[in-house]
Protein backbone atom coordinates (compact mmCIF):
# COMPACT_ATOMS: atom_id res chain seq x y z
CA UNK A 1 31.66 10.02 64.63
CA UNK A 2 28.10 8.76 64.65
CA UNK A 3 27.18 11.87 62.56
CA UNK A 4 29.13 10.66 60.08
CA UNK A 5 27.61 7.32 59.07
CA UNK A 6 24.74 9.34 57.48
CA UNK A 7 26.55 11.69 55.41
CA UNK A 8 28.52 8.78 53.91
CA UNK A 9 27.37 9.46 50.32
CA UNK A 10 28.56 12.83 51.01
CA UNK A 11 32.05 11.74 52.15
CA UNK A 12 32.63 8.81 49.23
CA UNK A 13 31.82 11.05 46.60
CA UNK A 14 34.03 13.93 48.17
CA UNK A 15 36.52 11.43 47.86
CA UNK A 16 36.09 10.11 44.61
CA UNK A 17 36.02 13.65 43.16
CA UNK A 18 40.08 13.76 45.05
CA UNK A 19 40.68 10.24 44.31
CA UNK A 20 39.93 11.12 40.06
CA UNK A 21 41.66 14.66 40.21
CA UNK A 22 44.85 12.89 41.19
CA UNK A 23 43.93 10.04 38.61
CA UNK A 24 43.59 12.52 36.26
CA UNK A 25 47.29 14.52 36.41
CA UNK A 26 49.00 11.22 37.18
CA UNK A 27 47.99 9.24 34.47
CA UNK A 28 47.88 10.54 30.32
CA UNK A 29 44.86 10.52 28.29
CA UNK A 30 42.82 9.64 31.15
CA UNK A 31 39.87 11.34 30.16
CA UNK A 32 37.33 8.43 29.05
CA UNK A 33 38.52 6.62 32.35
CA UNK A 34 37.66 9.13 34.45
CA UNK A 35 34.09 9.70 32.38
CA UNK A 36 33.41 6.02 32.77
CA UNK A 37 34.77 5.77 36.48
CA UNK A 38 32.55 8.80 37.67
CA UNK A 39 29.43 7.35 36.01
CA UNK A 40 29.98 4.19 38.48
CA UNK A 41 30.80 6.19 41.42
CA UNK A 42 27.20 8.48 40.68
CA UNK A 43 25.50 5.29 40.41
CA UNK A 44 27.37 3.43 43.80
CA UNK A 45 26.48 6.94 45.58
CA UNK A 46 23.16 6.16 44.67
CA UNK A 47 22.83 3.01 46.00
CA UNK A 48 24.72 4.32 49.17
CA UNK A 49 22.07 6.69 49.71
CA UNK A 50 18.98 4.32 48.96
CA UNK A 51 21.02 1.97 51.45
CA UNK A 52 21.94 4.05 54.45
CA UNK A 53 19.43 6.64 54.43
CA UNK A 54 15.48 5.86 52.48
CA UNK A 55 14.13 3.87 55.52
CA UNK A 56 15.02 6.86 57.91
CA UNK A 57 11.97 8.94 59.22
CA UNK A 58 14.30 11.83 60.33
CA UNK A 59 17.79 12.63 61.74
CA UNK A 60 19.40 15.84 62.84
CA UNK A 61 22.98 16.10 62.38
CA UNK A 62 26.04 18.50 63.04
CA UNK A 63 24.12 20.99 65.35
CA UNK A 64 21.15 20.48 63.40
CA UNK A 65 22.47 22.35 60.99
CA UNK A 66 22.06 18.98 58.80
CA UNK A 67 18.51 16.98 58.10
CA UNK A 68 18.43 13.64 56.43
CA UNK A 69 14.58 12.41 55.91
CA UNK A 70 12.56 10.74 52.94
CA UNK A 71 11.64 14.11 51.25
CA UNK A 72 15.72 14.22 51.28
CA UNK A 73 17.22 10.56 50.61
CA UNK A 74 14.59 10.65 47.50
CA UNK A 75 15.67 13.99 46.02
CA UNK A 76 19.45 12.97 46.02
CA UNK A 77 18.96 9.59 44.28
CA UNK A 78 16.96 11.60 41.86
CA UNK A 79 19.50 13.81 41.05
CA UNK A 80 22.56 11.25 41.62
CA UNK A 81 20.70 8.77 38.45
CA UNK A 82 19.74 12.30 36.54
CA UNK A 83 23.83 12.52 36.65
CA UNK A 84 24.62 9.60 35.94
CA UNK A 85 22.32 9.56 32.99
CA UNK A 86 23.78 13.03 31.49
CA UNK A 87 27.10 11.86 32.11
CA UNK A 88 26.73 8.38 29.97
CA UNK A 89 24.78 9.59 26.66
CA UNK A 90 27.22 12.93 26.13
CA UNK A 91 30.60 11.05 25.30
CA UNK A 92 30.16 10.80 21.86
CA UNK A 93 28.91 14.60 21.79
CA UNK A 94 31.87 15.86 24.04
CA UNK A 95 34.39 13.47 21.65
CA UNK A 96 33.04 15.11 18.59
CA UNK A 97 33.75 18.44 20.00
CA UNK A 98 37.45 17.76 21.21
CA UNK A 99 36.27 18.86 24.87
CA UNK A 100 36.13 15.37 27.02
CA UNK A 101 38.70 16.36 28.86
CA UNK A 102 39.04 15.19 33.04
CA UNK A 103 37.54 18.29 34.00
CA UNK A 104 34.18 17.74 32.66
CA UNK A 105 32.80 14.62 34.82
CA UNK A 106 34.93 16.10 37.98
CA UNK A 107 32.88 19.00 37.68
CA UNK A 108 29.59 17.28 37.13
CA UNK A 109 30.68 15.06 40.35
CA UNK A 110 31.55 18.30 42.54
CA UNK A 111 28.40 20.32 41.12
CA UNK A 112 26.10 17.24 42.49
CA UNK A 113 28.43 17.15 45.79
CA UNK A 114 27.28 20.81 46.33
CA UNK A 115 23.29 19.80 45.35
CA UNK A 116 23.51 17.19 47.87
CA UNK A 117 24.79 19.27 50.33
CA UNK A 118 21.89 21.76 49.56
CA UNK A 119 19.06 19.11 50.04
CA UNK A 120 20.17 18.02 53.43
CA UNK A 121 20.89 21.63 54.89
CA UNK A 122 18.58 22.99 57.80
CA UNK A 123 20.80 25.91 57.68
CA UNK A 124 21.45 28.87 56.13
CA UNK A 125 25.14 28.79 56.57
CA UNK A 126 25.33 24.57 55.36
CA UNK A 127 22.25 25.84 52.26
CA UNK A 128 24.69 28.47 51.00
CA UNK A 129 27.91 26.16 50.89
CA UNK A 130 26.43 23.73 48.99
CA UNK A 131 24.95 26.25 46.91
CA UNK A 132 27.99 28.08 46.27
CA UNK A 133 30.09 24.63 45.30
CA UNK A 134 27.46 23.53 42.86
CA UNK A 135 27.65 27.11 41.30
CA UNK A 136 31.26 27.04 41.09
CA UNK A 137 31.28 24.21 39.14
CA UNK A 138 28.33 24.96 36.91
CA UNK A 139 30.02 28.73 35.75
CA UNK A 140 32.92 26.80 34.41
CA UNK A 141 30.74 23.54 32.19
CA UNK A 142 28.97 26.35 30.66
CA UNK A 143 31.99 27.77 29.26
CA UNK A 144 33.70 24.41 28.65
CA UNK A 145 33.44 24.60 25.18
CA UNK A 146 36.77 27.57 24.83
CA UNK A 147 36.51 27.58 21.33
CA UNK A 148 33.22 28.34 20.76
CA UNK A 149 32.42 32.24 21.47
CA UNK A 150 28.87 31.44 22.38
CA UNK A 151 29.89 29.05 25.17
CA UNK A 152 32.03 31.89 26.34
CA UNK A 153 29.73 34.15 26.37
CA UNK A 154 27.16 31.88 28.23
CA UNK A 155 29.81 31.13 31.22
CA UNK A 156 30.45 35.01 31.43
CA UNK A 157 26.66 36.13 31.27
CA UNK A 158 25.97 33.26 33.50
CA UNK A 159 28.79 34.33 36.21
CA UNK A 160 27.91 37.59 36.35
CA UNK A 161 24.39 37.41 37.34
CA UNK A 162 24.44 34.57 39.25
CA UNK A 163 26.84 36.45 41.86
CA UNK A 164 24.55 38.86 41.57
CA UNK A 165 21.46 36.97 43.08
CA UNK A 166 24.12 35.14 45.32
CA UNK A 167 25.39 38.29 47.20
CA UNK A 168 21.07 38.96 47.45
CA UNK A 169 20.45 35.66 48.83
CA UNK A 170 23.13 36.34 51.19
CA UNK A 171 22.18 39.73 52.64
CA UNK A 172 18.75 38.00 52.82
CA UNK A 173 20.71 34.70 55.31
CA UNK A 174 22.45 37.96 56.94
CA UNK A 175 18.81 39.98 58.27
CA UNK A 176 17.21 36.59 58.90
CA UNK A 177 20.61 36.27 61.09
CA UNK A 178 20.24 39.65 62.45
CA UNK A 179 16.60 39.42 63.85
CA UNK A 180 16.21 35.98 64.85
CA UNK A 181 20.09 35.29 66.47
CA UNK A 182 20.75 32.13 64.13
CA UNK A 183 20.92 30.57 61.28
CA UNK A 184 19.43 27.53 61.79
CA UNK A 185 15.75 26.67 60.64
CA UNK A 186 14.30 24.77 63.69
CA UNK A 187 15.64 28.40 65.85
CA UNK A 188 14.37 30.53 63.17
CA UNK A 189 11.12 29.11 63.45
CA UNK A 190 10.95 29.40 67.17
CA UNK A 191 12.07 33.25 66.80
CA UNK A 192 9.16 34.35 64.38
CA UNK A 193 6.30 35.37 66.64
CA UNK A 194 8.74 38.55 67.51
CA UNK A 195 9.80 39.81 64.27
CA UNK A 196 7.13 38.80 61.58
CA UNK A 197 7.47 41.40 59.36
CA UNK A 198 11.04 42.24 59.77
CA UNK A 199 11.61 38.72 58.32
CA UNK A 200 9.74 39.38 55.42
CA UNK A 201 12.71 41.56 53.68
CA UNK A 202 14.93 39.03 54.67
CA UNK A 203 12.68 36.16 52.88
CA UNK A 204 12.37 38.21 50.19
CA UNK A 205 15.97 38.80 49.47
CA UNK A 206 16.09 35.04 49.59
CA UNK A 207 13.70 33.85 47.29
CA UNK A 208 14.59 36.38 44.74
CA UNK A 209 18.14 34.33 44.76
CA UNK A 210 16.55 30.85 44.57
CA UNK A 211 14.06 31.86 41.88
CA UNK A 212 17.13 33.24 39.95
CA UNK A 213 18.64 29.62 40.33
CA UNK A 214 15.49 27.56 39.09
CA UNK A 215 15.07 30.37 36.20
CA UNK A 216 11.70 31.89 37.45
CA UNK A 217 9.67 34.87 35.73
CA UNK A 218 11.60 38.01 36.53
CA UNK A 219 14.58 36.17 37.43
CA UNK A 220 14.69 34.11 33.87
CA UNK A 221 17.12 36.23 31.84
CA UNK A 222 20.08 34.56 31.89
CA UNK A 223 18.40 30.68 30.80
CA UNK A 224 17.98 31.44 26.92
CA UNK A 225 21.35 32.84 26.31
CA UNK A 226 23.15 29.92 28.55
CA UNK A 227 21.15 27.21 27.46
CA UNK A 228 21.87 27.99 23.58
CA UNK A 229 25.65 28.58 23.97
CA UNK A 230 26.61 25.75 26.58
CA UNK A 231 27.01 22.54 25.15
CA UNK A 232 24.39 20.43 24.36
CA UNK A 233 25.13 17.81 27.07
CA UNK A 234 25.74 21.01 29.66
CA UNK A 235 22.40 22.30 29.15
CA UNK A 236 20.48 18.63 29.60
CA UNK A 237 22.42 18.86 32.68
CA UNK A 238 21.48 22.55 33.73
CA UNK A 239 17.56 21.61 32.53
CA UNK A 240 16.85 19.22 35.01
CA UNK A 241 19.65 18.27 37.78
CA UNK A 242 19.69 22.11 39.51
CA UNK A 243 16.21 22.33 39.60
CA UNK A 244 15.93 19.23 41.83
CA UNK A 245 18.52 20.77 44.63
CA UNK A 246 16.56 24.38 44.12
CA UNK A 247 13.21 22.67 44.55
CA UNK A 248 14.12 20.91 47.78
CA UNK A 249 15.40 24.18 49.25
CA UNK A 250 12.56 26.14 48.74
CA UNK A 251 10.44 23.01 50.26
CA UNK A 252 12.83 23.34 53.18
CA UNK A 253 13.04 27.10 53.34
CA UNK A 254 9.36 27.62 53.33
CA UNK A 255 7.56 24.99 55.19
CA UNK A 256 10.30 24.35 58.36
CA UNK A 257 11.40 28.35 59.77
CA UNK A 258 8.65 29.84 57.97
CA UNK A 259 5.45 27.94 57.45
CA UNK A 260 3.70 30.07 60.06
CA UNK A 261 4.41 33.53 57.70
CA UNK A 262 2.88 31.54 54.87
CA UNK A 263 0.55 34.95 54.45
CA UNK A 264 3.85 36.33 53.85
CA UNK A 265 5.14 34.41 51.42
CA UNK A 266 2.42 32.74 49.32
CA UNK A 267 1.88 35.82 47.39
CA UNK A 268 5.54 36.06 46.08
CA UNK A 269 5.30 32.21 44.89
CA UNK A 270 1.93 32.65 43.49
CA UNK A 271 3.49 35.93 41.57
CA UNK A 272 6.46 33.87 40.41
CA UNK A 273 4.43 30.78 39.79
CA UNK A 274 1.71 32.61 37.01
CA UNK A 275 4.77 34.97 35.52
CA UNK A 276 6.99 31.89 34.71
CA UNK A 277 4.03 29.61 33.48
CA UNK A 278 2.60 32.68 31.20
CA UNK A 279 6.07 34.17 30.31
CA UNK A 280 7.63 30.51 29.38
CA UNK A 281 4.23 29.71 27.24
CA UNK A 282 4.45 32.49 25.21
CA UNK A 283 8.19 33.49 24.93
CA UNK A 284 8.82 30.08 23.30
CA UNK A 285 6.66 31.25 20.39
CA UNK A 286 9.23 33.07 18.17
CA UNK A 287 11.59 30.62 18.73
CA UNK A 288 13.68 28.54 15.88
CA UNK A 289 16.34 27.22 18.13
CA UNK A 290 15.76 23.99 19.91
CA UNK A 291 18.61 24.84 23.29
CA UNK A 292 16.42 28.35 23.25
CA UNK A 293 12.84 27.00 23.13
CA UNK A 294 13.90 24.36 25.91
CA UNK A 295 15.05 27.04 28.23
CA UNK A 296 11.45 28.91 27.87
CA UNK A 297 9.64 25.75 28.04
CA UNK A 298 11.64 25.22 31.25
CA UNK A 299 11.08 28.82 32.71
CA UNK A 300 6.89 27.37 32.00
CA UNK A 301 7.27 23.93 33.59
CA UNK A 302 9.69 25.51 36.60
CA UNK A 303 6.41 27.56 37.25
CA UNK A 304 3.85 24.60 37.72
CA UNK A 305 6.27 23.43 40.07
CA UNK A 306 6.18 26.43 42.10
CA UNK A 307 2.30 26.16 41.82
CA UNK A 308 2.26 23.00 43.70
CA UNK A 309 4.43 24.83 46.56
CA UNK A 310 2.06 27.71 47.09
CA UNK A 311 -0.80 25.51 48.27
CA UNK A 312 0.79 25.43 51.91
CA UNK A 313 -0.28 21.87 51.66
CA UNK A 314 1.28 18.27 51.72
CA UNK A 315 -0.26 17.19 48.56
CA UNK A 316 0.77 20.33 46.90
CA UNK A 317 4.47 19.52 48.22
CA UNK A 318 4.05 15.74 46.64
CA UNK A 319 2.50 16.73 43.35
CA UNK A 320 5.94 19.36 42.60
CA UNK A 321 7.99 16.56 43.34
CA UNK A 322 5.97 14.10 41.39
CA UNK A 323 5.77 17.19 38.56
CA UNK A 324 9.98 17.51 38.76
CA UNK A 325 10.18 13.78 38.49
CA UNK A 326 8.20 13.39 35.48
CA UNK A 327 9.94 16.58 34.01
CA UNK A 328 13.48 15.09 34.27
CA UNK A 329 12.17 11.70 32.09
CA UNK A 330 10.65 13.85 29.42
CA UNK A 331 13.88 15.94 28.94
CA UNK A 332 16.10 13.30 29.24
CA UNK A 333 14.05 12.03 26.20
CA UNK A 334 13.90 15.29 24.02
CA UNK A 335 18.02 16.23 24.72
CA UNK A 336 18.49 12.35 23.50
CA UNK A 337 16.84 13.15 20.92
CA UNK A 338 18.73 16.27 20.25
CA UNK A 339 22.00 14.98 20.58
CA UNK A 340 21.10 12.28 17.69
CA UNK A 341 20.82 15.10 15.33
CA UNK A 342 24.29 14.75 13.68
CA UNK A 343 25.23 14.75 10.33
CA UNK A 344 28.94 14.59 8.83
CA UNK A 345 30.27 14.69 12.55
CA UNK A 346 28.09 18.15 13.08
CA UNK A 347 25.32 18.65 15.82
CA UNK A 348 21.94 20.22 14.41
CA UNK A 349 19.69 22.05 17.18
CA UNK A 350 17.28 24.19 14.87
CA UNK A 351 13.59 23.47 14.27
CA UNK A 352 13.91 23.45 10.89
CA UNK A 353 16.60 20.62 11.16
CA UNK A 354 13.64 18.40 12.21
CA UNK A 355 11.87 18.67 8.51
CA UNK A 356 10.79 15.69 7.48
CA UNK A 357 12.33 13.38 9.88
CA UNK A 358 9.61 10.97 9.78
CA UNK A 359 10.54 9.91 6.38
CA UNK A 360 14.31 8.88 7.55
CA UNK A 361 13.93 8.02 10.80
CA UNK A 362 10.23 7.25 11.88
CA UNK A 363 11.33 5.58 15.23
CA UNK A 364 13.12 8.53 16.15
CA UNK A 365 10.57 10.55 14.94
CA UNK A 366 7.89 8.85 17.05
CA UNK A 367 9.73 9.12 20.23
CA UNK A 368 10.53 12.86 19.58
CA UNK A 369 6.45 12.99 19.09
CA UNK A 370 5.74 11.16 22.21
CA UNK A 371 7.75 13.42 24.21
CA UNK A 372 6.55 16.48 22.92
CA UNK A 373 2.85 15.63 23.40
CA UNK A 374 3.84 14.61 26.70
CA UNK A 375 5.41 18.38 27.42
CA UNK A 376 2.36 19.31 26.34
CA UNK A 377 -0.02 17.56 28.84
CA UNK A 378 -1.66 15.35 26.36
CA UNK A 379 -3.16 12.24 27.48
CA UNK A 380 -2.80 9.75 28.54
CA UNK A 381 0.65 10.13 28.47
CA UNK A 382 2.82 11.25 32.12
CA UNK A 383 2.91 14.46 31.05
CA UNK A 384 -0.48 15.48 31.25
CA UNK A 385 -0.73 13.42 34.88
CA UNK A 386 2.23 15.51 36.43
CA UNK A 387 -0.03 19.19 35.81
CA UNK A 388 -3.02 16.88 36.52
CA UNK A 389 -2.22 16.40 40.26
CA UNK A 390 -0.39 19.96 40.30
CA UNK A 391 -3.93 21.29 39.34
CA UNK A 392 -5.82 19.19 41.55
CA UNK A 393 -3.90 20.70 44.73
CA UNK A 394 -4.18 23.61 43.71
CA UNK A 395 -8.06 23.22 43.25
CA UNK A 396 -8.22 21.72 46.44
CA UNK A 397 -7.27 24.99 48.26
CA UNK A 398 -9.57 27.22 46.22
CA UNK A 399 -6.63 29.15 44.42
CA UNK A 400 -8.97 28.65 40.91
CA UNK A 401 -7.27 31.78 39.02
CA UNK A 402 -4.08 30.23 39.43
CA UNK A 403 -5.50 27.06 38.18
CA UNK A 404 -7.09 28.79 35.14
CA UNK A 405 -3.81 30.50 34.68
CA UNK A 406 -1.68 27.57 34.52
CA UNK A 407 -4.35 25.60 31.99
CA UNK A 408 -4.14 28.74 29.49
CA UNK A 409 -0.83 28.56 29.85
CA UNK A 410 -0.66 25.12 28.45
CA UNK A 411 -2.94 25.65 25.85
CA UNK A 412 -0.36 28.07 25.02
CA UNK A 413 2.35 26.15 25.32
CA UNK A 414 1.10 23.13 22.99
CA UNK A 415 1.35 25.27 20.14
CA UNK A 416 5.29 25.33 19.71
CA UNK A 417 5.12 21.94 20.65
CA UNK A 418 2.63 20.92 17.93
CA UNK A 419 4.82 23.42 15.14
CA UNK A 420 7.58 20.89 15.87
CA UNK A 421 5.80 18.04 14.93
CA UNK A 422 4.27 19.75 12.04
CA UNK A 423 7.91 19.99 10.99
CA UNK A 424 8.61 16.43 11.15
CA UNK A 425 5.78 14.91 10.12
CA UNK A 426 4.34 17.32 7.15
CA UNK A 427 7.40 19.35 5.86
CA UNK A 428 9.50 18.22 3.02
CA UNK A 429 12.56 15.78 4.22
CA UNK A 430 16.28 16.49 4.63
CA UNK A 431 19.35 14.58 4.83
CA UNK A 432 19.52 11.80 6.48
CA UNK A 433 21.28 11.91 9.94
CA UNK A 434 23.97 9.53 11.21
CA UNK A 435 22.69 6.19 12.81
CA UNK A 436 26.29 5.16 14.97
CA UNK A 437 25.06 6.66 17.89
CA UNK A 438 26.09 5.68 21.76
CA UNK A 439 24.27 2.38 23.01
CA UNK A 440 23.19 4.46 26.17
CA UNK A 441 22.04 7.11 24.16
CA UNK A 442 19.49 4.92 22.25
CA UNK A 443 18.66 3.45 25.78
CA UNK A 444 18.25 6.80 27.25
CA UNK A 445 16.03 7.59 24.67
CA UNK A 446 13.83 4.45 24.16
CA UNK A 447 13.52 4.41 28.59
CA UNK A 448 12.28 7.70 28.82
CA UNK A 449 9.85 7.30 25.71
CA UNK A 450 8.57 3.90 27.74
CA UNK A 451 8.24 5.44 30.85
CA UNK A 452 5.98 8.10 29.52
CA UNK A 453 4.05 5.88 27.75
CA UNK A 454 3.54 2.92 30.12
CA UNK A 455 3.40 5.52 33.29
CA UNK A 456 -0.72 5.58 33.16
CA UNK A 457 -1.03 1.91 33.90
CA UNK A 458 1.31 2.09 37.01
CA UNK A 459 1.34 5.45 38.40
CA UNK A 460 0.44 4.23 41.79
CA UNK A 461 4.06 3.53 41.67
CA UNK A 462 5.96 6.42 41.77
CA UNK A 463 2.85 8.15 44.00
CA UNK A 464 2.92 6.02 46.97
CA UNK A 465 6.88 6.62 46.74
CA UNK A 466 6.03 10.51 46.87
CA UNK A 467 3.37 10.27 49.49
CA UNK A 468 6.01 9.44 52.04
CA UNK A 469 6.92 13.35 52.09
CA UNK A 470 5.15 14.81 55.21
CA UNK A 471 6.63 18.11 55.73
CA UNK A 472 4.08 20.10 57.44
């Protein structure tokens, strides 16, 4: 019973998610109701967590199968106000579309319920549940759109190879299993010594199924296509909540049962690390879609991430968190954006779209700018200071060529981002788009363009909350 006063987030939002799916066959035309109830319960979960579990150093739960820590507590309030945030500015989008239905935030609630689950595991058994129910729920919002063929097609493509690299993560948890005798990290660490390179295949097995889930260079092929025919306010939610659950596991899975193979391993995330940062940069090229060119761009920032976590070090742990933190802000920004690009009750998502937007809507037009030169790396702007402290880790332990790498990369990478503000700023002007947008949508969009603006003047802030995350 003690156990369970630190998983309470865990349980209240577990019972929330029954609590609305009753709501939601008892009572007609529920749907906004239940949209506007699971925003509150996202943001009380929050609190919950910040409450019960930030000041805690570290507890083992269950076995130890469970860990709640800092590195922990912080990655679930991220992703609980990422949520929250998706979940407020995509009503009027989902309305427009005839798809708010009580599904969509029930999903969104169980999908976090499983990322959650994820960031506290110190098990392979407890990792794979929680990776499994936020899975579940994510096959079904990318196809939530029935009427749509491209949405279809997305869920489908999106099933499919996700069991794929699920059923390889999980022979991977099954020859860990067979040559250590458990499943648990702390054991599995203790067990190495004997059967160092046996492990290998089964580490192997297992990043190649988290580096499908975060969209890394091989492992990228199903982003584009699932990105571009989810919804709009599906694929804000698969660019940036995922990727926080899928970063804390590799943190977990890397530096607790294996940090003494880090000969091992290093290598693969170095590989995957330079392949998604080159691949991303220069795949996004070609592109005219906007869904399409954020799912490259993602593929390139997912791989600065992963540069931080082959250092082996602390501070290369703390800058990918820092980088991930920064990276949900600026897309937060650019889908706000995106989703105010209506006209006559019809969502636009091409470059092209963006011609001359400067002339209609210069506000709008300035944030969009802001945002992009921060995806960029410009400076001074938070942005260029999340690669800035990547690169300085990375520095720090002598890995230069995949320093150079990831710097070429974003020379790269500023190009489609400078095309798009050629387009808005130069090109010759379209329609005007419709002004009644969603109050939280405009305050999405004006917070995010603030933060990345104002974020050189106080970044001690957000580091001294990072630099709490001692792992090693």
């Amino acid at each position: 019973m003690l156990n369970l006063e630190f998983i309470f987030p865990e349980i209240f939002l577990s019972l929330s998610i029954m609590f609305l799916l009753i709501l939601g066959v008892f009572k007609k035309d529920s749907s906004k109701l239940i949209q506007n109830i699971s925003s509150i319960v996202l943001l009380i979960t929050a609190v919950i967590t910040f409450n019960e579990t930030i000041a805690i150093e570290e507890i083992l739960l269950f076995n130890e199968s469970i860990i709640i820590d800092y590195l922990s507590s912080f990655m679930k309030i991220i992703t609980l106000l990422g949520a929250f945030l998706v979940l407020i500015i995509s009503s009027n989008y989902l309305r427009s579309f005839k798809i708010l239905k009580i599904e969509y935030p029930i999903l969104i609630l169980s999908s976090v319920l499983g990322m959650m689950i994820m960031i506290s595991s110190n098990d392979l058994i407890v990792f794979y549940m929680g990776l499994e129910l936020q899975s579940l729920a994510l096959y079904v919002l990318a196809t939530f759109n029935r009427d749509l063929l491209k949405s279809s097609e997305a869920g489908l493509k999106y099933f499919v190879l996700s069991a794929l690299s699920s059923g390889l993560l999980l022979y991977g948890c099954s020859l860990i299993y067979g040559f250590t005798g458990s499943t648990n990290f702390n054991i599995i660490a203790s067990q190495l010594n004997s059967n160092e390179y046996a492990l290998t295949f089964g580490i192997v097995f297992i990043l190649v199924g988290l580096a499908f889930k975060i969209s890394a260079v091989p492992f990228h092929m199903w982003a584009p296509d699932v990105y571009e025919g989810s919804p709009t306010s599906v694929t804000l939610f698969f660019t940036i909540v995922p990727k926080i659950a899928a970063l804390t596991v590799f943190i977990r899975f890397l530096y607790v049962p294996f940090l003494n193979l880090i000969d091992q391993w290093q290598i693969i995330i170095v590989f995957l690390s330079i392949a998604s940062m080159l691949f991303g940069a220069i795949a996004a090229i070609g592109q005219t879609n906007l869904k399409r060119l954020v799912a490259y761009s993602s593929i390139s920032h997912v791989g600065y991430a992963l540069a931080g976590l082959a250092t082996g070090s602390n501070q290369g742990i703390q800058s990918s968190v820092i980088y991930i933190t920064i990276y949900i802000v600026m897309n937060l920004g650019l889908f706000s954006c995106l989703l105010m690009m209506k006209r006559n009750n019809e969502y636009y998502e091409d470059i092209e779209d963006l011609s001359g937007l400067s002339k209609n809507h210069p506000l709008l037009s300035l944030s969009l700018l802001v945002i992009l030169f921060s995806l960029a790396g410009i400076p001074p702007l938070a942005g260029f200071f999340a690669k800035f402290y990547i690169f300085k880790s990375v520095i720090e332990q002598s890995m230069y060529f995949l320093a150079i790498v990831g710097l070429l990369s974003t020379v790269v990478a500023a190009f489609y981002y400078l095309r798009i503000i050629k387009t808005m700023y130069f090109d010759k002007e379209k329609e005007k788009f419709d002004t009644d947008h969603n109050i939280w949508l405009k305050f999405s969009l004006t917070a995010s363009t603030l933060l990345i603006l104002i974020y050189f003047i106080f970044p001690s802030q957000l580091i001294e909350a990072v630099s709490r995350i001692n792992i090693i």
